[in-house]
Protein backbone atom coordinates (compact mmCIF):
# COMPACT_ATOMS: atom_id res chain seq x y z
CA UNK A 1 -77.83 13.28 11.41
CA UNK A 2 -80.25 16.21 10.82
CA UNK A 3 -83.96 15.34 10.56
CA UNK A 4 -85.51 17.60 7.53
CA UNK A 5 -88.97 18.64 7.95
CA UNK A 6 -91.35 20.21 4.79
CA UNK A 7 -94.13 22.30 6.05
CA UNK A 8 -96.42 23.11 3.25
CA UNK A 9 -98.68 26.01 3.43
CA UNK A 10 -102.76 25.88 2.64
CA UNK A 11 -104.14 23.25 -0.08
CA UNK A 12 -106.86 25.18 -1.61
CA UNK A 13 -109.38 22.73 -4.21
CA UNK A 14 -107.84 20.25 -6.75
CA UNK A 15 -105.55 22.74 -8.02
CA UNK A 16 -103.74 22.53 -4.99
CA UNK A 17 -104.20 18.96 -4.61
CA UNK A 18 -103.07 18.04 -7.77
CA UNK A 19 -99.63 20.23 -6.89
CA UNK A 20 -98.99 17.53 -4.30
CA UNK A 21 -99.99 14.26 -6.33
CA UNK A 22 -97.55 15.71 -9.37
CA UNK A 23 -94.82 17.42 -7.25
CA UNK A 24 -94.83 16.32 -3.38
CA UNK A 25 -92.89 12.77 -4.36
CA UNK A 26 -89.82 13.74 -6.01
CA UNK A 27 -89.97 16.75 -3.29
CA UNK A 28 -89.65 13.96 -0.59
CA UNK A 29 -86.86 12.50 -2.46
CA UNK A 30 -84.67 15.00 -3.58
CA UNK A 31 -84.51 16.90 -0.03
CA UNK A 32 -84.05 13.73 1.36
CA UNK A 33 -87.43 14.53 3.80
CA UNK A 34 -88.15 12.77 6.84
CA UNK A 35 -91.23 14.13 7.62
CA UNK A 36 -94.44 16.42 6.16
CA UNK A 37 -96.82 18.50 7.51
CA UNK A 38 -99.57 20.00 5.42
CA UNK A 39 -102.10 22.08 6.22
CA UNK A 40 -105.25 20.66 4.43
CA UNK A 41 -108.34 23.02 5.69
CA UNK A 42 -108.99 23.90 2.51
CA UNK A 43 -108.41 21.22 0.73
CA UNK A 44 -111.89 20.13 -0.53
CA UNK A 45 -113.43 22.66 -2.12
CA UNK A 46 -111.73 25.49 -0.75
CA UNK A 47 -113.34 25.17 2.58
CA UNK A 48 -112.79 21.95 4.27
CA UNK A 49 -111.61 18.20 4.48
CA UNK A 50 -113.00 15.18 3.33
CA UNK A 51 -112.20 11.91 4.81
CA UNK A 52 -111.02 10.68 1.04
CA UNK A 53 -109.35 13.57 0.66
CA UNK A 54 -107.68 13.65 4.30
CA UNK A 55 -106.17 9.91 2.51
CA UNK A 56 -105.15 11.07 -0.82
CA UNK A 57 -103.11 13.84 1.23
CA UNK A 58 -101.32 10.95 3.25
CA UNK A 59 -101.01 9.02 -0.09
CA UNK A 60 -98.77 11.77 -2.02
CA UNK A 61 -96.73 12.01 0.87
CA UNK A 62 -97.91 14.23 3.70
CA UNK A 63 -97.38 12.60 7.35
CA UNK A 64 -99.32 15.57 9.30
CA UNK A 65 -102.24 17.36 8.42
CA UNK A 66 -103.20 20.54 10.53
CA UNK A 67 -106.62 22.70 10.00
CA UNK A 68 -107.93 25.72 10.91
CA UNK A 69 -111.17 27.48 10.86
CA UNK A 70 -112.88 25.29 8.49
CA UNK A 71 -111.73 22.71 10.60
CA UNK A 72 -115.59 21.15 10.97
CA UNK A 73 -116.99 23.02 7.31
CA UNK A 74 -117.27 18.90 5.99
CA UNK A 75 -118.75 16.97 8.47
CA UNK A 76 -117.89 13.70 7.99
CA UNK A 77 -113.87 14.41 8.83
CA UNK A 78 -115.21 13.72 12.34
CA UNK A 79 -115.40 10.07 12.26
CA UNK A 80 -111.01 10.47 10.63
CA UNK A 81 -110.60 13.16 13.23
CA UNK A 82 -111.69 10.89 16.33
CA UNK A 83 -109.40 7.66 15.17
CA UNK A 84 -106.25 9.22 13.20
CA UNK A 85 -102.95 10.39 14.81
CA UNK A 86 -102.28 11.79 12.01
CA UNK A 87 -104.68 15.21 11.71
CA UNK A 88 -105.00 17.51 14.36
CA UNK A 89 -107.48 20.10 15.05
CA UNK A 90 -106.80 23.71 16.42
CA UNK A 91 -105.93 23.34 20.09
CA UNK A 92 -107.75 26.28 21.65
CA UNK A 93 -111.27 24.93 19.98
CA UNK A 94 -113.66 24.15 23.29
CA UNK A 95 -112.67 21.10 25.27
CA UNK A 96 -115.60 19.29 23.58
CA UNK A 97 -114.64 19.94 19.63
CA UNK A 98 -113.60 16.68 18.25
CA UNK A 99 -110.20 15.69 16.89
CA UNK A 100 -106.87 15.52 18.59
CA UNK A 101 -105.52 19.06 19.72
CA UNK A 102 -101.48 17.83 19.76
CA UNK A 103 -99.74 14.34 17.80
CA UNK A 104 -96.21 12.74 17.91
CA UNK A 105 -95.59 10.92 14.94
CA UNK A 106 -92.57 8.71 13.63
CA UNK A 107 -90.27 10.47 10.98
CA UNK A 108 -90.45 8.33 7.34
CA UNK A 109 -87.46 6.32 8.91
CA UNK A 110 -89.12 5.76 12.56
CA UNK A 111 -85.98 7.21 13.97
CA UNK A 112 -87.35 10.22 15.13
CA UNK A 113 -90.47 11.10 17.34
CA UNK A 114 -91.88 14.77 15.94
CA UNK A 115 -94.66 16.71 17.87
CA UNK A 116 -97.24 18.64 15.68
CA UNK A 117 -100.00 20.80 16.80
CA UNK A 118 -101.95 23.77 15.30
CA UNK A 119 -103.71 26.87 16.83
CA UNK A 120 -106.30 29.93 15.89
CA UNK A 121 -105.04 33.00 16.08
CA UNK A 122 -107.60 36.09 17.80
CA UNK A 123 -107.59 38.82 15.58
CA UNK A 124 -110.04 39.50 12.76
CA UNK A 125 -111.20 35.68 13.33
CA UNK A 126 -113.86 33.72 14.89
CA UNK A 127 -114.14 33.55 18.80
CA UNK A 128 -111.07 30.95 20.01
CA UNK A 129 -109.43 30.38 23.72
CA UNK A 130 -106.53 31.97 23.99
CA UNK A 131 -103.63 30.51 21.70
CA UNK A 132 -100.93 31.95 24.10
CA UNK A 133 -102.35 30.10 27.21
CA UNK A 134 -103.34 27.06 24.88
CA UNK A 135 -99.90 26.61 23.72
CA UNK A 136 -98.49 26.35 26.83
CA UNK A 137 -101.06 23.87 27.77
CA UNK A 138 -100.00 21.41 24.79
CA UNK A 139 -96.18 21.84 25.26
CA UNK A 140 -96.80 20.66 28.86
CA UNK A 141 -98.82 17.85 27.63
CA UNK A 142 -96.01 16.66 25.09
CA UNK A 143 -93.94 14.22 26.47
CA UNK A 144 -90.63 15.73 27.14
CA UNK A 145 -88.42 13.78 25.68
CA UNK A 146 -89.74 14.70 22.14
CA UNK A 147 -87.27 17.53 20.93
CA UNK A 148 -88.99 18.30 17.40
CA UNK A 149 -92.04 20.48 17.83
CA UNK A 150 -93.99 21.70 15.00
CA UNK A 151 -96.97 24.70 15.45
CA UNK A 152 -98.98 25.48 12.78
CA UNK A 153 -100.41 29.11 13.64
CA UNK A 154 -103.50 29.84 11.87
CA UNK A 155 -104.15 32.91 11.77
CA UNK A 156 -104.96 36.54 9.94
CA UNK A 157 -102.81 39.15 11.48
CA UNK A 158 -98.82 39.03 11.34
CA UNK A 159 -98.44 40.71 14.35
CA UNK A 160 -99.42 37.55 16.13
CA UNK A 161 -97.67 35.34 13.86
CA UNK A 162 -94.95 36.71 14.89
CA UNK A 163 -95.57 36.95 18.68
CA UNK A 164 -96.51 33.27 18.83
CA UNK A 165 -92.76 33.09 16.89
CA UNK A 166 -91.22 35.05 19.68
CA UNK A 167 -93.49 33.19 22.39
CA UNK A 168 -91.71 29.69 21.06
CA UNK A 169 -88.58 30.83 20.39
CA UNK A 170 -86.19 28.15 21.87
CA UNK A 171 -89.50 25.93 22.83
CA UNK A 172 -90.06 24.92 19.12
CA UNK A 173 -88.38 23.66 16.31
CA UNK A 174 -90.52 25.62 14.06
CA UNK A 175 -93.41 28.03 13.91
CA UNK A 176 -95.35 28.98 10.85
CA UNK A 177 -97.99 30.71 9.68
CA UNK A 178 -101.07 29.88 7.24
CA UNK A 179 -104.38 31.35 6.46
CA UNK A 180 -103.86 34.22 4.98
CA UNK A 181 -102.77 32.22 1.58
CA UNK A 182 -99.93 35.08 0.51
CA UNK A 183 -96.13 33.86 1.38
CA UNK A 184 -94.00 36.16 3.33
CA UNK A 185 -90.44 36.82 2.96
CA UNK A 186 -89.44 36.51 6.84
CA UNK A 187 -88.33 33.11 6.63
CA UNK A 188 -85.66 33.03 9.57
CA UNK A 189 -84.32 31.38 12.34
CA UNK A 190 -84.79 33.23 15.58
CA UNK A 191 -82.03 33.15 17.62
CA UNK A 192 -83.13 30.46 20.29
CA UNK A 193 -83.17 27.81 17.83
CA UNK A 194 -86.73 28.05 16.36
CA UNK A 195 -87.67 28.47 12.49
CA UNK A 196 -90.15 30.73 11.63
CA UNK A 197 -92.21 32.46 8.83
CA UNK A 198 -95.27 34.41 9.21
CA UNK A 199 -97.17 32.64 6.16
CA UNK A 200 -96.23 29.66 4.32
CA UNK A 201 -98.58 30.78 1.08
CA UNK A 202 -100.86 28.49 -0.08
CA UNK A 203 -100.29 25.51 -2.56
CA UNK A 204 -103.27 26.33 -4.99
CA UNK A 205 -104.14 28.78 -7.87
CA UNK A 206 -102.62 31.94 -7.57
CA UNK A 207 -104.35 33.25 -10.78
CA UNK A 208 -107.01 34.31 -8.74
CA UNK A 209 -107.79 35.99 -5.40
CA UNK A 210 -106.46 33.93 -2.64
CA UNK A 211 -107.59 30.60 -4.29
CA UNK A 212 -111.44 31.93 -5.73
CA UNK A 213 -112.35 33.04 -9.06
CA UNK A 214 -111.33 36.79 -9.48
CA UNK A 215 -114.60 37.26 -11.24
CA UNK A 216 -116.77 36.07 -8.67
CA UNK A 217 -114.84 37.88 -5.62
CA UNK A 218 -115.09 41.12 -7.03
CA UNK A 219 -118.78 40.58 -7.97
CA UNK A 220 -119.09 40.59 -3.83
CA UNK A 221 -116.92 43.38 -3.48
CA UNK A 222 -118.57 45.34 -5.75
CA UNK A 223 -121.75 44.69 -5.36
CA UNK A 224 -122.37 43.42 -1.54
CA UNK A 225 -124.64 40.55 -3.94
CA UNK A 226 -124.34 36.81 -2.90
CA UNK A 227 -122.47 34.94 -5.11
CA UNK A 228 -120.11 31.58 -4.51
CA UNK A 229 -116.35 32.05 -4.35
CA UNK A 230 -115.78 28.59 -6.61
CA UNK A 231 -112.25 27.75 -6.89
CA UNK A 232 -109.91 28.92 -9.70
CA UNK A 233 -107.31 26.94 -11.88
CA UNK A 234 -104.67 29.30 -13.09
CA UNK A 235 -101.43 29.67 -12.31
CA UNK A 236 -101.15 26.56 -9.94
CA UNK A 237 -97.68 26.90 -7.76
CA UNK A 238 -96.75 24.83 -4.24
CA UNK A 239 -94.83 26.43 -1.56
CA UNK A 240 -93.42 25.36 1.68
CA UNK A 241 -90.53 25.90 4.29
CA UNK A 242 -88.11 23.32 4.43
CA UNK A 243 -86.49 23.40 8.06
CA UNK A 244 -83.16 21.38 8.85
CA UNK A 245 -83.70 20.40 12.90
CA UNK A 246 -81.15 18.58 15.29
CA UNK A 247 -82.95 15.82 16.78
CA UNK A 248 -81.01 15.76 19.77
CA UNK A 249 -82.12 19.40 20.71
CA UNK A 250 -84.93 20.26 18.78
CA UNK A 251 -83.59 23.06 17.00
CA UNK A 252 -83.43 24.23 13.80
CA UNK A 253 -80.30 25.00 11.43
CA UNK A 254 -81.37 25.30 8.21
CA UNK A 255 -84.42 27.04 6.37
CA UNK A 256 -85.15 27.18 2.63
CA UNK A 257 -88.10 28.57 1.46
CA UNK A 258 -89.57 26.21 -1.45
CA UNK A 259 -91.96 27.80 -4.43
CA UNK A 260 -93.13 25.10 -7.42
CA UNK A 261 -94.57 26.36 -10.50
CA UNK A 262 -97.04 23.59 -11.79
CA UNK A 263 -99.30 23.38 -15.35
CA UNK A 264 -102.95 24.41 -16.06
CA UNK A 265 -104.96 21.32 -16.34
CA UNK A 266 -107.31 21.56 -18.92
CA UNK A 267 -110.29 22.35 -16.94
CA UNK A 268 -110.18 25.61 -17.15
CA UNK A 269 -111.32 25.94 -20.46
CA UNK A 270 -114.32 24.23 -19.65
CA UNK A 271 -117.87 25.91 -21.00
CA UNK A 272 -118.88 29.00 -19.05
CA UNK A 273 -121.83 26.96 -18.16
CA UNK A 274 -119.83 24.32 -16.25
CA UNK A 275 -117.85 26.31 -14.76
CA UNK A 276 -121.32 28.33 -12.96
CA UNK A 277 -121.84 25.01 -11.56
CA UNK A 278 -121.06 24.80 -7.82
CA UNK A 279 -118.55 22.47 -7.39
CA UNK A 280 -118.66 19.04 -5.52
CA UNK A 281 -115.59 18.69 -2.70
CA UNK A 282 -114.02 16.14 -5.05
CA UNK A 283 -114.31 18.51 -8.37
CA UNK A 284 -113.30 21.92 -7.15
């Protein structure tokens, strides 16, 4: 029997949280999932991870949570990040960066061991080690006998999303992309075996500009002036890849792109002088 994996692209704020508490369940159910991974970096505030958040993510449903470069932007997710198999940090960080770089993890049954890790990408993003050498580091590390590897490849510029694809291809079961919030339609699976997708898109508000209020973005843009990027409501939507993998060999043989339209919560018509307030990790 085929193990089904959901890989759910960047939770950005409580509209993206709130996706996954109304929608993640009957996700798990109806695809008959075994196991989730969900990158949360963004998850409280739009920059970051709280330790009650990090739990509230496990609680609707997610089994892996992956990060990027906000891994550290809330600092108490070190104290989860030392103890918890189930949150990983990007693997080319420094040696001495806290959290686990690579996890195996039970599917929902325990039948099925899974491997997750996550990794920065180089271009257009702060200094990393080299993902390339990195990765081959962590699939070393792995025991071998666990078939089902998941990389989460964080990072801006498709070109490498797509090399780290190419890199993997017939090593794991599936590569995808986050970061750059927008999904992309190259969903496939390459032809050793692995699924891959240069960006899952992000499971927040996509009235807005990758997440933040359109108002206060272009403010910046226009006008080089300081100003927060607070998180939007509209137009909240989930999307993820669902990947069909043999366990026996790792490989994948099914992909299905998912996209979930959700409802405004009535926030957004809050007074303009509420929403001016910076948000809390818990409100935004």
């Amino acid at each position: 029997m085929s193990v089904k994996i959901l890989c759910i692209g960047d939770v950005v704020g409580k509209p993206g949280r709130r996706m996954l508490a109304d929608h993640l369940r009957r996700l798990i159910q109806d695809h008959h999932v075994d196991l989730v991974v969900c990158n949360g970096e963004n998850a409280a505030g739009g920059s970051g991870i709280t330790p009650q958040i990090f739990r509230k993510l496990l609680h609707y449903g997610v089994d892996v949570v992956t990060l990027g470069d906000h891994v550290y932007r809330k600092g108490e997710i070190t104290t989860v990040m030392g103890t918890s198999d189930r949150i990983v940090r990007p693997a080319n960080l420094g040696d001495r960066a806290v959290g686990r770089r690579w996890t195996v993890v039970p599917t929902k049954d325990d039948r099925h061991p899974v491997a997750v890790t996550c990794l920065l990408g180089q271009l257009y993003m702060q200094p990393a080690d080299s993902p390339w050498r990195t990765v081959e580091q962590v699939f070393q590390e792995i025991p071998s006998e666990v078939a089902i590897r998941v990389v989460d490849f964080h990072a801006e510029a498709s070109s490498e999303k797509i090399a780290m694809g190419w890199l993997l291809n017939g090593r794991a079961s599936i590569v995808f992309g986050t970061h750059t919030h927008i999904p992309t339609a190259d969903a496939s699976i390459l032809d050793g075996g692995t699924a891959h997708i240069s960006d899952l898109g992000m499971t927040g508000p996509y009235d807005s500009i990758l997440g933040r209020r359109k108002e206060r973005v272009l403010q910046y843009l226009t006008t080089a002036m300081p100003t927060p990027f607070l998180v939007a409501t509209g137009d909240p939507r989930l999307y993820g890849l669902l990947v069909e993998v043999e366990p026996e060999t790792g490989k994948a043989i099914g992909i299905e792109q998912l996209a979930i339209k959700g409802t405004v919560r009535d926030e957004q018509d809050s007074p303009p002088a509420q929403q001016d307030k910076p948000a809390e990790p818990d409100e935004a």
